[in-house]
C-alpha atoms as a PDB file:
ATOM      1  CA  UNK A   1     -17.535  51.333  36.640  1.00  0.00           C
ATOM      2  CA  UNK A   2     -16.780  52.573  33.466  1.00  0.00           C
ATOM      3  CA  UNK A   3     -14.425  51.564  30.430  1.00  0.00           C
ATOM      4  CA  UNK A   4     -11.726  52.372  32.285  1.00  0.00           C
ATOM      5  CA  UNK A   5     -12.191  50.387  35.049  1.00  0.00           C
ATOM      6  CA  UNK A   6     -12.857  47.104  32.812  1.00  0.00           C
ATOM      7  CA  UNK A   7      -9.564  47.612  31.346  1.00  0.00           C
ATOM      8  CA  UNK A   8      -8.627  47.612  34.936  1.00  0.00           C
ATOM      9  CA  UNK A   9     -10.073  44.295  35.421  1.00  0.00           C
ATOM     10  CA  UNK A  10      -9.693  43.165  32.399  1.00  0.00           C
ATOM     11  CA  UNK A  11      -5.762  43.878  32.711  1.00  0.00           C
ATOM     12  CA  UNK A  12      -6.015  41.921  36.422  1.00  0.00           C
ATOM     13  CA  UNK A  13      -7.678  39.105  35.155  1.00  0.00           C
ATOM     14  CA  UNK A  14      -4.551  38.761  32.765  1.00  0.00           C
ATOM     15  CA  UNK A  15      -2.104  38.336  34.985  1.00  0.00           C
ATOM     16  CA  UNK A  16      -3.802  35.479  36.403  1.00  0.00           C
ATOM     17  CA  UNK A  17      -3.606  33.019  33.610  1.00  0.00           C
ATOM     18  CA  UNK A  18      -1.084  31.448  34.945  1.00  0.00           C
ATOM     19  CA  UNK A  19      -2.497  29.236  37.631  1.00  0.00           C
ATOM     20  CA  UNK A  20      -5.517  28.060  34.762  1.00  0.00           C
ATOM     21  CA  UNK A  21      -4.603  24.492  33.569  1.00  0.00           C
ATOM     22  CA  UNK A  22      -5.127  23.715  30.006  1.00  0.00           C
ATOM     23  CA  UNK A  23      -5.225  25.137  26.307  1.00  0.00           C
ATOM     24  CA  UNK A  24      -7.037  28.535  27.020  1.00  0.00           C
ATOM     25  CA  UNK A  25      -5.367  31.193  28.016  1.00  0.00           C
ATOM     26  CA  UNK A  26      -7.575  33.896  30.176  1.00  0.00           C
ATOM     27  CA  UNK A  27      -6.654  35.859  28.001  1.00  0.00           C
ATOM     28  CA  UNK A  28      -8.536  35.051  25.193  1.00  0.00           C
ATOM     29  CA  UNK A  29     -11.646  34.559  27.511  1.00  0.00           C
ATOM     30  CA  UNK A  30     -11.363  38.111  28.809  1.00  0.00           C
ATOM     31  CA  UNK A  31     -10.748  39.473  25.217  1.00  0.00           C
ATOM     32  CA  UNK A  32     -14.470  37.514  24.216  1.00  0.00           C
ATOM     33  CA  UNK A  33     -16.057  38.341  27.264  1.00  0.00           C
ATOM     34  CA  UNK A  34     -15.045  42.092  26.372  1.00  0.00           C
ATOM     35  CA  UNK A  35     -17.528  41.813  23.429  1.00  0.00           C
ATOM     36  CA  UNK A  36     -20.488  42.157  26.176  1.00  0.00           C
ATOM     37  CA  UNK A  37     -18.700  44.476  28.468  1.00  0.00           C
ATOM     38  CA  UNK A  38     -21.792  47.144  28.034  1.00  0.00           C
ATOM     39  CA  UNK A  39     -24.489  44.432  29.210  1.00  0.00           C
ATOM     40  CA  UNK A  40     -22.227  43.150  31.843  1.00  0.00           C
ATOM     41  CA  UNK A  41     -21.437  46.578  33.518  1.00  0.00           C
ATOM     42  CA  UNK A  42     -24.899  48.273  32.638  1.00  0.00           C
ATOM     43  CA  UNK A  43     -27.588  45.535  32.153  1.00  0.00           C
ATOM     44  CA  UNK A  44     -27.901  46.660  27.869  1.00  0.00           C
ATOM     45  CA  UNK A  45     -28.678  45.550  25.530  1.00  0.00           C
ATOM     46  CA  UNK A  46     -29.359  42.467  26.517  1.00  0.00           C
ATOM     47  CA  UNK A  47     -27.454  40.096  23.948  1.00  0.00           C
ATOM     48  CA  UNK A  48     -29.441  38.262  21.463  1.00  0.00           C
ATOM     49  CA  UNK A  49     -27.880  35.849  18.468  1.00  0.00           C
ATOM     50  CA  UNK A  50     -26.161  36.835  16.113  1.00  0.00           C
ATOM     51  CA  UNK A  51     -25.148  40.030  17.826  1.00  0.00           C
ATOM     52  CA  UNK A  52     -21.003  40.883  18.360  1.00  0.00           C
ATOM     53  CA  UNK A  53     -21.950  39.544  22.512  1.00  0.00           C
ATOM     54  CA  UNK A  54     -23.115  36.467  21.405  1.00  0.00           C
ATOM     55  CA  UNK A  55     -20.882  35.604  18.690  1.00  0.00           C
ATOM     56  CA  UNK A  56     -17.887  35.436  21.484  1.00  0.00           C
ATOM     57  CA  UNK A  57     -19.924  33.540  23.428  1.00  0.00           C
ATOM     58  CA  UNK A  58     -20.292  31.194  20.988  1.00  0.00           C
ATOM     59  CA  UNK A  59     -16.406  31.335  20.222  1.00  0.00           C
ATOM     60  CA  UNK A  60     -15.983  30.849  23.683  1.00  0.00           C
ATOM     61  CA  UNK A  61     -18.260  27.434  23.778  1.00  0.00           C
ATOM     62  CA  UNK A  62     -16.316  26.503  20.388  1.00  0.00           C
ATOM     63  CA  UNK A  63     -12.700  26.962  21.756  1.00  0.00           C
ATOM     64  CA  UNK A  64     -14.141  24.700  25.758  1.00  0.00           C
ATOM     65  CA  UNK A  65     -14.015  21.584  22.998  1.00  0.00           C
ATOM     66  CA  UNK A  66     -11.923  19.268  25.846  1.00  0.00           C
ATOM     67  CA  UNK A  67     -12.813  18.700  29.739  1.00  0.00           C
ATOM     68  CA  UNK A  68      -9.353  20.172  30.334  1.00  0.00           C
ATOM     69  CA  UNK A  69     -10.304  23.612  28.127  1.00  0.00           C
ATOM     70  CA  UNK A  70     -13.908  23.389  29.366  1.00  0.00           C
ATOM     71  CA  UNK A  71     -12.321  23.779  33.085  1.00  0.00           C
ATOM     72  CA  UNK A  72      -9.694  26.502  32.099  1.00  0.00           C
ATOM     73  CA  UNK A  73     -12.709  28.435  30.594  1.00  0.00           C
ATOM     74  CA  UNK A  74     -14.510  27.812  33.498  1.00  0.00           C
ATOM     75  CA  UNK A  75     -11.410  29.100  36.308  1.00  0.00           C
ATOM     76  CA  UNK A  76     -11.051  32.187  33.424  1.00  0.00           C
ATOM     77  CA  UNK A  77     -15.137  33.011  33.964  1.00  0.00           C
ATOM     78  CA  UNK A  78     -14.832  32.599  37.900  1.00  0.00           C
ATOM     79  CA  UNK A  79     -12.380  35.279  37.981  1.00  0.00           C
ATOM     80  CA  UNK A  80     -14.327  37.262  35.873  1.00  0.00           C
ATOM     81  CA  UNK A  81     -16.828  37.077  38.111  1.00  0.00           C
ATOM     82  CA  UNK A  82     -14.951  38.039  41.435  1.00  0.00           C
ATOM     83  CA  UNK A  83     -13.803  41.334  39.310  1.00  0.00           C
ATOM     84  CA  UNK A  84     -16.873  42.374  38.040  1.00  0.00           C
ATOM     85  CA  UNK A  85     -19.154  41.610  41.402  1.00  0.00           C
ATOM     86  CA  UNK A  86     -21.859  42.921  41.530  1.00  0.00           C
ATOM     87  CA  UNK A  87     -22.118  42.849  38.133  1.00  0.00           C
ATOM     88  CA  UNK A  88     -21.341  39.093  38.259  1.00  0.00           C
ATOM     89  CA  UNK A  89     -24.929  38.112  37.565  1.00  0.00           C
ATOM     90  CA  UNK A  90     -24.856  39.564  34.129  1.00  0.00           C
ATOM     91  CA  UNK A  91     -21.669  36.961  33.181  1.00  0.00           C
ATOM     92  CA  UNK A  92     -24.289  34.065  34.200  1.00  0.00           C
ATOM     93  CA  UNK A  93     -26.963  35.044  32.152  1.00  0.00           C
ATOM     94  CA  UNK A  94     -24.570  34.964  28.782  1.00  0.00           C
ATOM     95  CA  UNK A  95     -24.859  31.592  28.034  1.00  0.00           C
ATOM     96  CA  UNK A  96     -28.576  31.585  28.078  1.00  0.00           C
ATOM     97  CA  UNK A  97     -28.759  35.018  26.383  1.00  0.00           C
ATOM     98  CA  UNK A  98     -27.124  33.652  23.393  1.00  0.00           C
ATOM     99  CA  UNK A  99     -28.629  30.013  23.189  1.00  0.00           C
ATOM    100  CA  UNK A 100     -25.881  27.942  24.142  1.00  0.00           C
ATOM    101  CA  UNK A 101     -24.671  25.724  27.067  1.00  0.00           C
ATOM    102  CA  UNK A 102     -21.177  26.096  28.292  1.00  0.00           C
ATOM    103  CA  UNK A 103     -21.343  22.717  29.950  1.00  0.00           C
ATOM    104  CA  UNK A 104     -21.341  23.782  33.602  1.00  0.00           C
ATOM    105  CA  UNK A 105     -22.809  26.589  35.480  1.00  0.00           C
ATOM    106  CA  UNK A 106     -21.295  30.640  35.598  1.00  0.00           C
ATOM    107  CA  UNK A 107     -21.784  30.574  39.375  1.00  0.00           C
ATOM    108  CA  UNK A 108     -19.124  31.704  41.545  1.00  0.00           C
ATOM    109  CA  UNK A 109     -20.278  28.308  43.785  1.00  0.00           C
ATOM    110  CA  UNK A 110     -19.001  26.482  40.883  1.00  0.00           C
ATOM    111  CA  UNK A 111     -16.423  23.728  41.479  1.00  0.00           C
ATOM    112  CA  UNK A 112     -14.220  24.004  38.094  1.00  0.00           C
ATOM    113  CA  UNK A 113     -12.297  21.147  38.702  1.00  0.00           C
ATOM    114  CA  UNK A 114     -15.360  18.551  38.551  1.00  0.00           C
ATOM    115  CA  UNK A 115     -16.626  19.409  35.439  1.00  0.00           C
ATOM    116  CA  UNK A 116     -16.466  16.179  33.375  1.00  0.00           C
END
């Protein structure tokens, strides 16, 4: 899939912010995520601190500062994941990638609503 089709998903992810509960919009998830579009769809360069990829990840773990944002960010990431399977994986790794903890797992297994 190229850049064309993750403005695709991008775009579909978009129009389903409005069933996530809480301060963050998908939007802004999607739009931070976008930062490691080339790892996600092609497996490089792997993201390392510091670099544009990690930086959003970091925003992301800055702006999941409440349970209630930490589980919108969470429902944003799971449908991230359904549009970008197979490539889902790659969203998972993120986190780790750039040295951070999100507070609950990328896994599409994940149950959103119990994070604490």
């Amino acid at each position: 899939m190229g850049s064309k089709g993750f403005v695709i998903c991008a775009l579909m992810v978009l129009m389903c912010t409005r069933w996530v509960k809480g301060n963050v919009d998908c939007s802004t998830v999607s739009s931070l995520i976008s930062n490691c579009s080339n790892f996600i769809l092609y497996g490089i360069p792997e993201p390392m601190v510091g670099s544009p990829c990690c930086n959003a990840v970091v925003s992301l773990n800055s702006i999941a500062d409440s349970p209630d944002d930490r589980r919108s960010v969470c429902r944003c990431l799971m449908g991230l994941i359904t549009t970008y399977n197979p490539n889902s994986t790659a969203i998972a790794t993120l986190p780790g990638f750039c040295g951070i903890s999100l507070g609950f797992t990328i896994d599409p297994n994940t149950d959103c609503n119990s994070i604490p």
